[in-house]
Protein backbone atom coordinates (compact mmCIF):
# COMPACT_ATOMS: atom_id res chain seq x y z
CA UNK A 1 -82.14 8.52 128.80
CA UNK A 2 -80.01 5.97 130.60
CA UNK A 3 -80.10 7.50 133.79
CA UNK A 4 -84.17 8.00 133.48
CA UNK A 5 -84.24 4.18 133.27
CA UNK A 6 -81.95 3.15 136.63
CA UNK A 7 -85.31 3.66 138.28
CA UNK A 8 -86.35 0.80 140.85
CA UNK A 9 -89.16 0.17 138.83
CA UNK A 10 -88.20 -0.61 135.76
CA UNK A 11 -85.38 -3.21 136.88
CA UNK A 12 -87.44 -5.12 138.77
CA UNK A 13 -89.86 -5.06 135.65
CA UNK A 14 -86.92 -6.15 133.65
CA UNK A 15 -86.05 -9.09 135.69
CA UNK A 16 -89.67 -10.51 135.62
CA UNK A 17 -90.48 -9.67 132.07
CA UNK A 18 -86.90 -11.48 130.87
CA UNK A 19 -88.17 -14.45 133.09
CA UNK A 20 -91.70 -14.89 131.74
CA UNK A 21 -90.72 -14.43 128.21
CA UNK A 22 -92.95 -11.22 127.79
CA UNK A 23 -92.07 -8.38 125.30
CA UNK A 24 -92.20 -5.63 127.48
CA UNK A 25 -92.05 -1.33 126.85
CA UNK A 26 -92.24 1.88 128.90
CA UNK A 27 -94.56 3.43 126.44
CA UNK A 28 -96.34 7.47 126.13
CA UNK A 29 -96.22 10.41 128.16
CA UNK A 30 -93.01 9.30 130.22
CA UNK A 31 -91.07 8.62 127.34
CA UNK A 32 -92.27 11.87 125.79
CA UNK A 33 -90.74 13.70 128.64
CA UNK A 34 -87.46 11.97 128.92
CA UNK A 35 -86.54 14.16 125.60
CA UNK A 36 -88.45 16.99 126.61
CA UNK A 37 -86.77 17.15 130.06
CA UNK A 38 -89.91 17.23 132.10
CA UNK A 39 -90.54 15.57 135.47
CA UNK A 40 -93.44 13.09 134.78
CA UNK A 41 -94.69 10.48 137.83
CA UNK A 42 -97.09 8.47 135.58
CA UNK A 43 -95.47 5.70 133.96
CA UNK A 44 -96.82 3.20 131.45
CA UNK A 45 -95.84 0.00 130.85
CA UNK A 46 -96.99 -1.87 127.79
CA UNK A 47 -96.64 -5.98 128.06
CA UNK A 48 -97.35 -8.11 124.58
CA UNK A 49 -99.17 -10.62 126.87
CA UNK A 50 -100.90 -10.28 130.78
CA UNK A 51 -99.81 -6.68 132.21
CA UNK A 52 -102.09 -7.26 135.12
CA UNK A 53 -100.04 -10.58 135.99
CA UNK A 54 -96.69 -8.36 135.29
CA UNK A 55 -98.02 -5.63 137.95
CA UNK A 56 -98.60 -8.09 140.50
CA UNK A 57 -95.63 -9.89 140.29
CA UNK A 58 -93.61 -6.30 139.86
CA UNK A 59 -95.83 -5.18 143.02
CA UNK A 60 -94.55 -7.91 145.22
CA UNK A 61 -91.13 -7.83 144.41
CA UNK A 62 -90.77 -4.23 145.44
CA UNK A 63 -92.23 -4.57 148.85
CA UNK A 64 -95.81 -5.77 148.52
CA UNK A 65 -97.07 -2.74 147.20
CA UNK A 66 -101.09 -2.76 146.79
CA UNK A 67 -102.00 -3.19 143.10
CA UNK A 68 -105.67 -1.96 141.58
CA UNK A 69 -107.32 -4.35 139.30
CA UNK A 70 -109.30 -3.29 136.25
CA UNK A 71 -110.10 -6.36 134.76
CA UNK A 72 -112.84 -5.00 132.59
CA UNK A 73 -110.15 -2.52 130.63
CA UNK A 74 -107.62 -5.47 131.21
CA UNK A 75 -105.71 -2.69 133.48
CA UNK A 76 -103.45 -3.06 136.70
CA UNK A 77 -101.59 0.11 138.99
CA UNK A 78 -99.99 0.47 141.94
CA UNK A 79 -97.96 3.84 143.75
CA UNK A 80 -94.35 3.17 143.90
CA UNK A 81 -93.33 5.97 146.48
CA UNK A 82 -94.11 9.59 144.39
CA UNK A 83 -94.70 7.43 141.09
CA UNK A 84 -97.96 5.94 139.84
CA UNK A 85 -97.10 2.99 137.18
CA UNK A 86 -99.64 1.37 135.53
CA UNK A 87 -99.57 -1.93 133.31
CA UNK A 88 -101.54 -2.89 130.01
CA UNK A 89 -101.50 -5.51 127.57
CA UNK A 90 -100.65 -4.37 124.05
CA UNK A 91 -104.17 -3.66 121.93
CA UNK A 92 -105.91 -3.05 118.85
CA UNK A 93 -108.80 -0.54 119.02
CA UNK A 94 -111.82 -0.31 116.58
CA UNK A 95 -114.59 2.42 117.48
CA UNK A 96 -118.12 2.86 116.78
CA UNK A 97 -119.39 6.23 115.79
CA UNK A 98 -121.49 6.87 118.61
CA UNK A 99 -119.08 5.95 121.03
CA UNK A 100 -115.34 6.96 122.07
CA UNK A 101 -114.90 4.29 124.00
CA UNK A 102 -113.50 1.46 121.74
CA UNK A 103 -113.70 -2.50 121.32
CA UNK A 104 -110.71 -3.78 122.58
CA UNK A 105 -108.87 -6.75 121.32
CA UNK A 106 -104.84 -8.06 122.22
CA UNK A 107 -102.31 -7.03 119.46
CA UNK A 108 -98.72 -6.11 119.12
CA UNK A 109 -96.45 -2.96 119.85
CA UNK A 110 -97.55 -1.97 116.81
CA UNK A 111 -101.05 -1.94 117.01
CA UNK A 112 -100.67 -0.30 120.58
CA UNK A 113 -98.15 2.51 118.86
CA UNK A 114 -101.10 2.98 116.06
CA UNK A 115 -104.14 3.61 118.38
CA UNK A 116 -101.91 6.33 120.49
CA UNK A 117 -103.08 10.07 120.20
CA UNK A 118 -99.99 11.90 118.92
CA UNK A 119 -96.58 10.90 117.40
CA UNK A 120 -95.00 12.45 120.21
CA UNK A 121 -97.02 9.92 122.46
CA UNK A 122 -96.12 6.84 120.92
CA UNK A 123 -92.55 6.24 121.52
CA UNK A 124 -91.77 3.09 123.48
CA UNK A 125 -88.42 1.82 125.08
CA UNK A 126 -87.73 -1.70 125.77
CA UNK A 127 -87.38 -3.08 129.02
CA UNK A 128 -85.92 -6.50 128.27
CA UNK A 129 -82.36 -7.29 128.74
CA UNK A 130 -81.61 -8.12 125.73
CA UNK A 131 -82.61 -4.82 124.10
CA UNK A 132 -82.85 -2.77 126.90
CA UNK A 133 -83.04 0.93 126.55
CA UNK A 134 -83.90 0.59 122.87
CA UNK A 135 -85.86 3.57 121.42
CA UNK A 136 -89.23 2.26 119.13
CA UNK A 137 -90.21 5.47 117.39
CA UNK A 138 -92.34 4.33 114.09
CA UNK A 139 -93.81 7.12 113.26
CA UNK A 140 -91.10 10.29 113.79
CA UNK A 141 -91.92 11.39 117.20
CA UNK A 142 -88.74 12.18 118.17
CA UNK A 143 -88.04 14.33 115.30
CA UNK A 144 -91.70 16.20 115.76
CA UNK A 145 -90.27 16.73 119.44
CA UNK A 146 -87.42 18.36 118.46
CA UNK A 147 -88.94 20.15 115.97
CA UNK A 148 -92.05 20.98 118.45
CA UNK A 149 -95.33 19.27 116.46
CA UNK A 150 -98.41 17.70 117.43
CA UNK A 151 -99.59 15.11 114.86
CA UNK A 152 -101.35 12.34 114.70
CA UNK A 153 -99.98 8.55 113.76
CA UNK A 154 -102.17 7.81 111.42
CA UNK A 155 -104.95 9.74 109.25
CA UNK A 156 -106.19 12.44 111.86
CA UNK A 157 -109.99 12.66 110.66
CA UNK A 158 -110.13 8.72 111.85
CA UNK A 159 -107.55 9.76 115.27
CA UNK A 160 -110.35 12.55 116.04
CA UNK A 161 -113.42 10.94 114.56
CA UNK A 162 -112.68 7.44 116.91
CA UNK A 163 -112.45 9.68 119.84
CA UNK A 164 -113.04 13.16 119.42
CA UNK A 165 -111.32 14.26 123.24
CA UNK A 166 -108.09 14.11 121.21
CA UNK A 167 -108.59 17.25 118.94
CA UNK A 168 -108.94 19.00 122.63
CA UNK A 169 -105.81 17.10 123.77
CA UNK A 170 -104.07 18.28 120.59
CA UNK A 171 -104.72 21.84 121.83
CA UNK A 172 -103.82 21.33 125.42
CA UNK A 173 -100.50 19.54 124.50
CA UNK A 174 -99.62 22.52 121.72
CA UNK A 175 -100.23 24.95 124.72
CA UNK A 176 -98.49 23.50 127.22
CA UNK A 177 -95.68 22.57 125.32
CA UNK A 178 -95.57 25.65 123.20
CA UNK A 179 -95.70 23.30 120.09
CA UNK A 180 -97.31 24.07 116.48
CA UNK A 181 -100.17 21.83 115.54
CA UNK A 182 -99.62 20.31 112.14
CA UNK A 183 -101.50 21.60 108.98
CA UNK A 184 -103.10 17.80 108.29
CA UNK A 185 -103.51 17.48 112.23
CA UNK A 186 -105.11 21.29 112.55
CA UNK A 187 -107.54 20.88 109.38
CA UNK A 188 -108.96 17.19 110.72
CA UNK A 189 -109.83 19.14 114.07
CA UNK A 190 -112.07 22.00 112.14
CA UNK A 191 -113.97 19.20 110.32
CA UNK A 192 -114.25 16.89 112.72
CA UNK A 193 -115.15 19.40 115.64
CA UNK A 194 -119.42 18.59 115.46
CA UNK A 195 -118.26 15.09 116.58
CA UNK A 196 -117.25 16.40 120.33
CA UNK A 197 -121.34 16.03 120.72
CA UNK A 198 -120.47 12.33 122.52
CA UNK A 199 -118.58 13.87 124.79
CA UNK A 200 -119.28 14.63 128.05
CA UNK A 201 -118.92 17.87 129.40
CA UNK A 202 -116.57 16.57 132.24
CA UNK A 203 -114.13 15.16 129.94
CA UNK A 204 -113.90 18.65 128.09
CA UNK A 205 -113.72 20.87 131.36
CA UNK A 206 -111.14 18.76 132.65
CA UNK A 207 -108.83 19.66 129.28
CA UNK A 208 -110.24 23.32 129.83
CA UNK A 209 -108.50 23.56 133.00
CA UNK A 210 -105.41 21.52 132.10
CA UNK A 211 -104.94 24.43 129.28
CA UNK A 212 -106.28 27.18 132.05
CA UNK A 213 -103.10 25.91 134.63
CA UNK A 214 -100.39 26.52 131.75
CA UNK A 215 -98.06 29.64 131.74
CA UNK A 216 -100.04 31.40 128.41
CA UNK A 217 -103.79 29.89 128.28
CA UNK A 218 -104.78 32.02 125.67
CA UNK A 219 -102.28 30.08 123.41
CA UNK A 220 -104.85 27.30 123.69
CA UNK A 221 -108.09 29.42 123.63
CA UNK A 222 -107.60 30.66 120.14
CA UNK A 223 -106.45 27.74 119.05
CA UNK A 224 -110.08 26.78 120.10
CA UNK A 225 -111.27 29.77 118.71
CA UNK A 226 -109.84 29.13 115.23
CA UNK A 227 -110.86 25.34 114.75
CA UNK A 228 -114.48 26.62 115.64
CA UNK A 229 -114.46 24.22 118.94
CA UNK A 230 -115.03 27.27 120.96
CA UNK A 231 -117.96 28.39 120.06
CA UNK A 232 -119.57 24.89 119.79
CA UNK A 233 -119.21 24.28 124.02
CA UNK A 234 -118.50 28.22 124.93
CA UNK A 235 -120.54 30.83 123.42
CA UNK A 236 -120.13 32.91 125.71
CA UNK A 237 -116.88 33.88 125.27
CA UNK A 238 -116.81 33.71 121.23
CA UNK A 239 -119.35 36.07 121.59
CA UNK A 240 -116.74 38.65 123.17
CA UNK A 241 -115.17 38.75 119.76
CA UNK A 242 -114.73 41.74 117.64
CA UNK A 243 -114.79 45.43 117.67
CA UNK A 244 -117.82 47.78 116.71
CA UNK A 245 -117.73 51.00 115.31
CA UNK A 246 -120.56 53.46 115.51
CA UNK A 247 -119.50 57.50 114.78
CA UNK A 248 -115.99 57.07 114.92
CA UNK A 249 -115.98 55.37 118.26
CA UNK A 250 -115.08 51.93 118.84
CA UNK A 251 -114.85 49.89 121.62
CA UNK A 252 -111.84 47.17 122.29
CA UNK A 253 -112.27 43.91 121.05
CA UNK A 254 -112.88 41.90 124.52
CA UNK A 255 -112.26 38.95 123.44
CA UNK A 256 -108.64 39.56 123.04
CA UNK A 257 -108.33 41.72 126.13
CA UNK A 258 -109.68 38.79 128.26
CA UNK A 259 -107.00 36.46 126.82
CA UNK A 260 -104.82 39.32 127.63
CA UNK A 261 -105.91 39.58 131.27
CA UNK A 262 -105.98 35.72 131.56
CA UNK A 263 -102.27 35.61 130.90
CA UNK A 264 -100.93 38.69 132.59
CA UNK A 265 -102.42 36.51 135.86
CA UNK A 266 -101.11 33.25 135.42
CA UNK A 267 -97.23 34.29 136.64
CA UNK A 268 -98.79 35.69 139.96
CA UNK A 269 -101.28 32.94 140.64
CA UNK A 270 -101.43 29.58 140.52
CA UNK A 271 -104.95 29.62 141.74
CA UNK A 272 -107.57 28.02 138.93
CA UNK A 273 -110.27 29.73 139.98
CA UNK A 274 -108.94 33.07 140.29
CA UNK A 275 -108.28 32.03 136.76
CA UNK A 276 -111.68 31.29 135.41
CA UNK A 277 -112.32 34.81 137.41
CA UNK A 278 -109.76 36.51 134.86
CA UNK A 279 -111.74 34.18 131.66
CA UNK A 280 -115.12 35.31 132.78
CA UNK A 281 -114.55 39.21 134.40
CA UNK A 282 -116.36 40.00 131.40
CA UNK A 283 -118.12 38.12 130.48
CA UNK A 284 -121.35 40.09 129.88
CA UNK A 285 -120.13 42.66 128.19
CA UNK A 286 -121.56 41.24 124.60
CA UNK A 287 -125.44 41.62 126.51
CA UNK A 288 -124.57 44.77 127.90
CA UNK A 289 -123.26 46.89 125.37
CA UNK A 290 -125.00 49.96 124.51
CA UNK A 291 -123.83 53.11 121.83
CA UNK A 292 -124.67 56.35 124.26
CA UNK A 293 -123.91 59.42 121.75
CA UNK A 294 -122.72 61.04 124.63
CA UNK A 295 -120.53 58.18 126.78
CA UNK A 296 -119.76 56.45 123.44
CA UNK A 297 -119.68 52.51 124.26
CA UNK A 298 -121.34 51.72 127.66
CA UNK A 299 -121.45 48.18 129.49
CA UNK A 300 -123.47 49.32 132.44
CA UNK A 301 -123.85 46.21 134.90
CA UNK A 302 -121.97 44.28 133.17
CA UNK A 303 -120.04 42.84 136.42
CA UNK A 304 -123.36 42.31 138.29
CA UNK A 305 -125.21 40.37 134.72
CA UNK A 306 -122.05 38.59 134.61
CA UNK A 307 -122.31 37.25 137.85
CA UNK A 308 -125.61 36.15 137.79
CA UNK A 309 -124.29 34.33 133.94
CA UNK A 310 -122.01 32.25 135.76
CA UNK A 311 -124.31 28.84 137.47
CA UNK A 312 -125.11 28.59 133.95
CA UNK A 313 -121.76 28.20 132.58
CA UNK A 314 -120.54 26.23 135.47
CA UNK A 315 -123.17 24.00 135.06
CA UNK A 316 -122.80 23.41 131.41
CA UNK A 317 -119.39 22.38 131.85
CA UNK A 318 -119.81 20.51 135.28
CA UNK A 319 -117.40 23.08 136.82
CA UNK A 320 -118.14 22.74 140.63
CA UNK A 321 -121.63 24.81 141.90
CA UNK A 322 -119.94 25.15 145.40
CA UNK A 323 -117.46 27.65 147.05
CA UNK A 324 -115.06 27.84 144.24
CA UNK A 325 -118.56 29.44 141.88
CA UNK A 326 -119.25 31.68 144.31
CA UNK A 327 -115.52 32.62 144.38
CA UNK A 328 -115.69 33.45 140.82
CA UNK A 329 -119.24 34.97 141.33
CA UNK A 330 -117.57 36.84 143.82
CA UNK A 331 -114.49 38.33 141.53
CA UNK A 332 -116.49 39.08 138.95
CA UNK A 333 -118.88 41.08 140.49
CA UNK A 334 -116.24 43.39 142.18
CA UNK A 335 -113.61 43.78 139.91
CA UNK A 336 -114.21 47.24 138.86
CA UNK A 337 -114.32 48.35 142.77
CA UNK A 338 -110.20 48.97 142.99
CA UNK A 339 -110.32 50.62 139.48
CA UNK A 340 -112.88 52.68 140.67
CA UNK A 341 -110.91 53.51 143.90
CA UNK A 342 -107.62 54.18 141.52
CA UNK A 343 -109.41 56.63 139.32
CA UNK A 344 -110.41 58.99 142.33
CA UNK A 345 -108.81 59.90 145.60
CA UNK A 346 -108.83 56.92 147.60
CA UNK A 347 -111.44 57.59 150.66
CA UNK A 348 -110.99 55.92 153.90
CA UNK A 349 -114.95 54.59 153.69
CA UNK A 350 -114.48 53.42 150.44
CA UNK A 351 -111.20 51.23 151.03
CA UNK A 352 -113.44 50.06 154.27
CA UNK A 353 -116.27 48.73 151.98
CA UNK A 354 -114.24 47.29 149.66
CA UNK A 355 -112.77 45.63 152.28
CA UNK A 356 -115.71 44.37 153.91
CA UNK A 357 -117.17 42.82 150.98
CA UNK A 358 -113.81 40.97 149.38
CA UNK A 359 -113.32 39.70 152.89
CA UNK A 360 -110.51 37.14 152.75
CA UNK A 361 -110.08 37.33 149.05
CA UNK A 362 -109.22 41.28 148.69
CA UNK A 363 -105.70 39.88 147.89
CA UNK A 364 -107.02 37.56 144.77
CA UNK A 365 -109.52 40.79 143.75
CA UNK A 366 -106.33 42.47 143.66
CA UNK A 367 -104.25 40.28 141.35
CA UNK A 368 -107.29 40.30 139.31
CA UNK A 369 -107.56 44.00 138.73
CA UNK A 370 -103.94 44.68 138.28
CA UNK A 371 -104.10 41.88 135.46
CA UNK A 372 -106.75 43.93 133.90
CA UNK A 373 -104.80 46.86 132.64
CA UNK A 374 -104.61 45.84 129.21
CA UNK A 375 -103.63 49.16 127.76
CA UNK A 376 -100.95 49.87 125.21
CA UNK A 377 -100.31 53.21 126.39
CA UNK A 378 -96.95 52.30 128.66
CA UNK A 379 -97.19 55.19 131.31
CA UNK A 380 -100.80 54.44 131.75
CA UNK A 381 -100.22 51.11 132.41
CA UNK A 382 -97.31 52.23 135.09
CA UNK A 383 -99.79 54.91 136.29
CA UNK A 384 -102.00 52.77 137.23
CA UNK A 385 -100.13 50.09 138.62
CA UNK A 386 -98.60 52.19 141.09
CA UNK A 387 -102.02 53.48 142.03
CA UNK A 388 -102.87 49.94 142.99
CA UNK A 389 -99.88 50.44 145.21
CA UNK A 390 -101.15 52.92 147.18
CA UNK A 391 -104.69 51.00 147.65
CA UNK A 392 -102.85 47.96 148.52
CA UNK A 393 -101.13 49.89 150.78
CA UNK A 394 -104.01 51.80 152.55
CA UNK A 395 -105.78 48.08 152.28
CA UNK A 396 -103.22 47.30 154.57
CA UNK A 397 -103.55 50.23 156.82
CA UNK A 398 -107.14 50.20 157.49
CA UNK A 399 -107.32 46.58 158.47
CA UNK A 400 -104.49 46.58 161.04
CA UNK A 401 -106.92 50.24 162.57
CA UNK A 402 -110.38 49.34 161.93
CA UNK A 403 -110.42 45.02 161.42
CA UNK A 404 -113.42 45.16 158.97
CA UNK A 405 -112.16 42.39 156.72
CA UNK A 406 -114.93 39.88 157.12
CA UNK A 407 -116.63 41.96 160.07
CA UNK A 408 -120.08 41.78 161.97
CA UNK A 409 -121.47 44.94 162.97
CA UNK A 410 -121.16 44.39 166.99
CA UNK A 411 -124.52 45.22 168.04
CA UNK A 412 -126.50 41.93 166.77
CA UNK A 413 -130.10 41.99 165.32
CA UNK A 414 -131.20 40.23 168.72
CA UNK A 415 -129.52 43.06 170.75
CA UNK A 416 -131.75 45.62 168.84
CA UNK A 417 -135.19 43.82 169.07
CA UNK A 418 -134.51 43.22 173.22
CA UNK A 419 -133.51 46.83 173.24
CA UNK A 420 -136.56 48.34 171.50
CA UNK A 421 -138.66 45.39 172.16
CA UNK A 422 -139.58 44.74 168.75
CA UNK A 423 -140.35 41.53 167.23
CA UNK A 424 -138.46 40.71 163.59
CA UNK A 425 -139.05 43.41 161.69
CA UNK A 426 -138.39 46.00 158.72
CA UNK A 427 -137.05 48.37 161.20
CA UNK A 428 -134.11 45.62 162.70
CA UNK A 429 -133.04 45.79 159.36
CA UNK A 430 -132.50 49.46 158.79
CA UNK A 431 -130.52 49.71 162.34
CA UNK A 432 -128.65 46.71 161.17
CA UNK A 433 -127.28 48.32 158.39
CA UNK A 434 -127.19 52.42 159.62
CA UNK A 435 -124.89 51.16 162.31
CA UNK A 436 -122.57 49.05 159.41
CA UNK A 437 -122.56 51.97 156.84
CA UNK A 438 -121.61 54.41 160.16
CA UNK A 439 -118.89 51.77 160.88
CA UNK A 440 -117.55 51.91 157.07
CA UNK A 441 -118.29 55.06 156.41
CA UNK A 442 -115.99 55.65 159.48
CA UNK A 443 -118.55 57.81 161.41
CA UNK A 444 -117.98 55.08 164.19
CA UNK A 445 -115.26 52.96 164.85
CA UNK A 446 -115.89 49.19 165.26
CA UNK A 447 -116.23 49.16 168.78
CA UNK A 448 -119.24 48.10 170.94
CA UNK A 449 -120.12 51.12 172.75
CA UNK A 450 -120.31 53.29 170.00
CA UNK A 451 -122.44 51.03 168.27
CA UNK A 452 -124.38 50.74 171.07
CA UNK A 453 -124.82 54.64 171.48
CA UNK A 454 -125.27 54.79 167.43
CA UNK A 455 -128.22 51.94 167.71
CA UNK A 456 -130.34 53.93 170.22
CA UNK A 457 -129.48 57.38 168.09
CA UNK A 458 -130.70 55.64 165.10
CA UNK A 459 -133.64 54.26 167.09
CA UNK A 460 -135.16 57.44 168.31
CA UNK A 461 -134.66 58.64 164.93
CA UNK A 462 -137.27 55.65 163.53
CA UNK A 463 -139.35 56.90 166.72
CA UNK A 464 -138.85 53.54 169.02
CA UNK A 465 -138.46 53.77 172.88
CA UNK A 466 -135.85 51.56 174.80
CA UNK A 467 -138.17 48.95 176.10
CA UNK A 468 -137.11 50.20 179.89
CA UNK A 469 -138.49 53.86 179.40
C-alpha cells in the first residue's frame, strides 16, 4: 500500500491539507484496488471541509494543471498525466423516493463512508502527516475483499431504494470481480428491483456494457436473470429461456446457449459490439419457433426477424442507432451463412457471396460463428471448428483472386442506360444484378471487359439494342 501512495499526487495533497488544517482521505474505488491489485486512474479524494479549494491549490502546485469546477455538486477535477483525481467535501445524503439524486448536506468521514455503495467501496486512507497511510475500514471491507463479497454498508433495501443504479452496480462489480453477492445484499435487489423505473435507460445501458466488456458476461446476466431485473428492462432475452418438449423432441434452451456464445467470444474480441452481436444472434428465436412433425423444432427467419428486432432494443436502451446498430444488424442477419457453408462442400460462389455481403467485417462474422458452437458433443465441436478453418482459409484465397470484399460490379448503372439508351428503369436493375450474380457466381471474373461483354449478352437477352445499332 505504501508504495501506491509515493504518488505525486497525493504528497503534494498532503502538504496542503497538513497546512490548512483539513482532514483529508483517498477514499472508494482506488483504495478498493490497492488490495485487489488492479490498476485504477480515477482517484478520489475526500476533504472534511472545501475539496474544490484543495483541488485548486493541489492543481497549482503540480504545474498549473487546469481544474473543472462543479460548484452545484460542490465537485472539483483535474488530469494529472494518465490519472484523473477528483476532490469532494465529505457529505450526508438523504433521498426522495422519486428521485436518485439526493439532498446534499456537509458531514464527516463517517457520513461520507455511510452513503457509499458497497463495503468494499468505502475504505478511506488518510493523507495527513500525522496519520498518513492509515487504513479507515468501518464497516469490514477489507475482510469482504478478501473473502470476495459485495454488500452494502448499511440496510440494503434503503442502499437500493435511495438509488436503485446500485443493485445494477452490485451485479457489475460481482462480475467483474468474480465476487459472490451477499444473501441480505442479493434479497434487497429482488424486492427492490420495480424501483429501477426512475432510472434512465442510459444509466442502465452504460452498466450493461460495463458487465458486456468483462471476461464471463453471462456471470452478470443471470445474476440479472435471477433477481428478476432482466426481464423488467430486457424481455427479449428472458424470453429465450427454457426448453419445450413436444413428441419427444426438444429444442435447447437458448437462453443459456446465448450466454454460452457470449462468453466463448469475449477471449477473442474485445470489440462491444461484436458482443451485443453474440447477446442478440438470436434473438428471435422465441417469435419464430414452430413444432414441424417432420423437422421437429424450426426457427425459420429467425436471423432476418431478429434483425429487423434490433432499432427497437437499441432504442429502448439508448444504445447508439448509427454504424455500430447496423453492425449488429449486420451480424445477426448473417450468422448462419459460414455454418451453412461448413455443413456442405464449400463452393467457390458461395464463399464469393458471403464475402461480398460481410465486406470488411467477414473477420468479426467469423469470430461470431465459431463462438456459436455450443455443443457438448467434443468431436463435433472440433469438427466443426476445423471446418471454419478451411472457409477461413478459402476466405482468404478468393479475395487475394477475385477482390470482391466490398466490390462494385464494374459496369455502372449509368454505363448500361448510355449503352441501351434507356432512361432509369426496371430493366437497369436486372443487368445490374445478372452481371454481379455472374461475377459471384464466378461465371465472370471481376474485370471490365467481361462485364462489359456480359452487359450487352444480358441485354439482347431482355431484347434492347445498343443505342449505336
Amino acid at each position: 500500500m505504501q508504495q501506491h501512495l509515493k504518488h505525486p499526487i497525493f504528497k503534494a495533497i498532503s502538504d496542503i491539507a497538513d497546512q490548512a488544517g483539513l482532514e483529508t482521505y483517498v477514499i472508494g474505488g482506488f483504495v478498493r484496488d490497492i488490495f485487489l491489485k488492479r490498476e485504477n486512474h480515477d482517484i478520489d479524494i475526500v476533504v472534511i471541509g472545501n475539496g474544490i479549494e484543495l483541488a485548486e491549490k493541489t492543481a497549482k502546485k503540480l504545474g498549473g494543471l487546469k481544474v473543472s469546477v462543479f460548484k452545484s455538486f460542490g465537485t472539483a477535477m483535474f488530469r494529472y498525466r494518465e490519472t484523473e483525481v477528483e476532490f469532494v467535501g465529505a457529505r450526508k445524503e438523504s433521498y426522495n423516493h422519486d428521485s436518485r439524486k439526493p439532498m446534499v448536506e456537509n458531514g464527516s468521514l463517517e457520513d461520507d463512508q455511510n452513503r457509499r455503495d458497497f463495503t468494499i467501496n468505502a475504505l478511506a486512507i488518510s493523507l495527513n502527516n500525522a496519520t498518513y497511510g492509515k487504513l479507515i475500514d468501518p464497516f469490514g471491507g477489507l475482510t469482504d475483499i478478501e473473502n470476495g463479497i459485495i454488500r452494502t454498508p448499511l440496510d440494503p433495501d434503503i442502499t437500493f431504494s435511495d438509488d436503485p443504479l446500485r443493485m445494477f452496480r452490485a451485479i457489475r462489480f460481482a462480475t467483474q470481480l468474480n465476487f459472490r453477492i451477499e444473501d441480505t445484499t442479493f434479497k434487497a435487489i429482488s424486492t427492490n428491483k420495480e424501483r429501477i423505473a426512475i432510472l434512465s435507460p442510459e444509466r442502465i445501458g452504460d452498466e450493461i456494457n460495463k458487465i458486456m466488456m468483462t471476461p464471463r458476461p453471462s456471470i452478470g446476466f443471470k445474476l440479472l436473470d435471477k433477481t428478476g431485473l432482466l426481464a423488467l428492462f430486457f424481455p427479449e432475452l428472458t424470453a429465450l429461456k427454457g426448453v419445450e418438449t413436444i413428441k419427444g423432441q426438444s429444442h435447447k434452451d437458448n437462453f443459456f446457449h446465448t450466454l454460452e456464445v457470449l462468453d466463448q467470444i469475449t477471449p477473442n474480441s474485445s470489440d462491444l459490439w461484436l458482443r451485443w452481436a453474440a447477446l442478440l444472434h438470436d434473438i428471435a428465436k422465441p417469435v419464430t419457433k414452430r413444432f414441424d412433425p417432420v423437422q421437429g423444432w424450426t426457427f425459420h427467419a429467425h436471423n432476418h426477424i431478429g434483425k429487423k428486432m434490433i432499432p427497437r432494443i437499441f432504442k429502448r436502451m439508448r444504445l447508439p442507432l448509427n454504424e455500430k446498430m447496423k453492425f449488429v444488424q449486420q451480424m445477426v442477419f448473417l450468422h448462419m451463412r459460414p455454418i451453412a457453408l461448413i455443413e456442405d462442400e464449400v463452393s467457390d460462389s458461395a464463399v464469393r457471396r458471403l464475402l461480398f455481403e460481410a465486406g470488411d467485417n467477414i473477420d468479426q462474422l467469423m469470430t461470431l460463428c465459431e463462438a456459436d458452437i455450443t455443443s457438448k458433443n467434443r468431436e463435433k465441436v472440433e469438427r466443426h471448428l476445423r471446418n471454419f478453418k478451411i472457409v477461413r482459409r478459402k476466405l482468404r484465397e478468393i479475395e487475394a483472386k477475385d477482390k470482391v470484399r466490398n466490390f462494385q460490379p464494374p459496369v455502372s448503372g449509368e454505363l448500361i442506360m448510355r449503352t441501351f439508351n434507356l432512361p432509369p428503369c426496371q430493366e437497369v436493375g436486372t443487368i445490374k444484378s445478372a452481371i454481379k450474380d455472374a461475377i459471384l457466381d464466378g461465371i465472370i471474373h471481376n474485370d471490365y471487359d467481361e462485364a462489359y461483354n456480359y452487359m450487352l449478352k444480358t441485354g439482347e437477352k431482355l431484347g434492347l439494342r445498343k443505342a449505336d445499332q
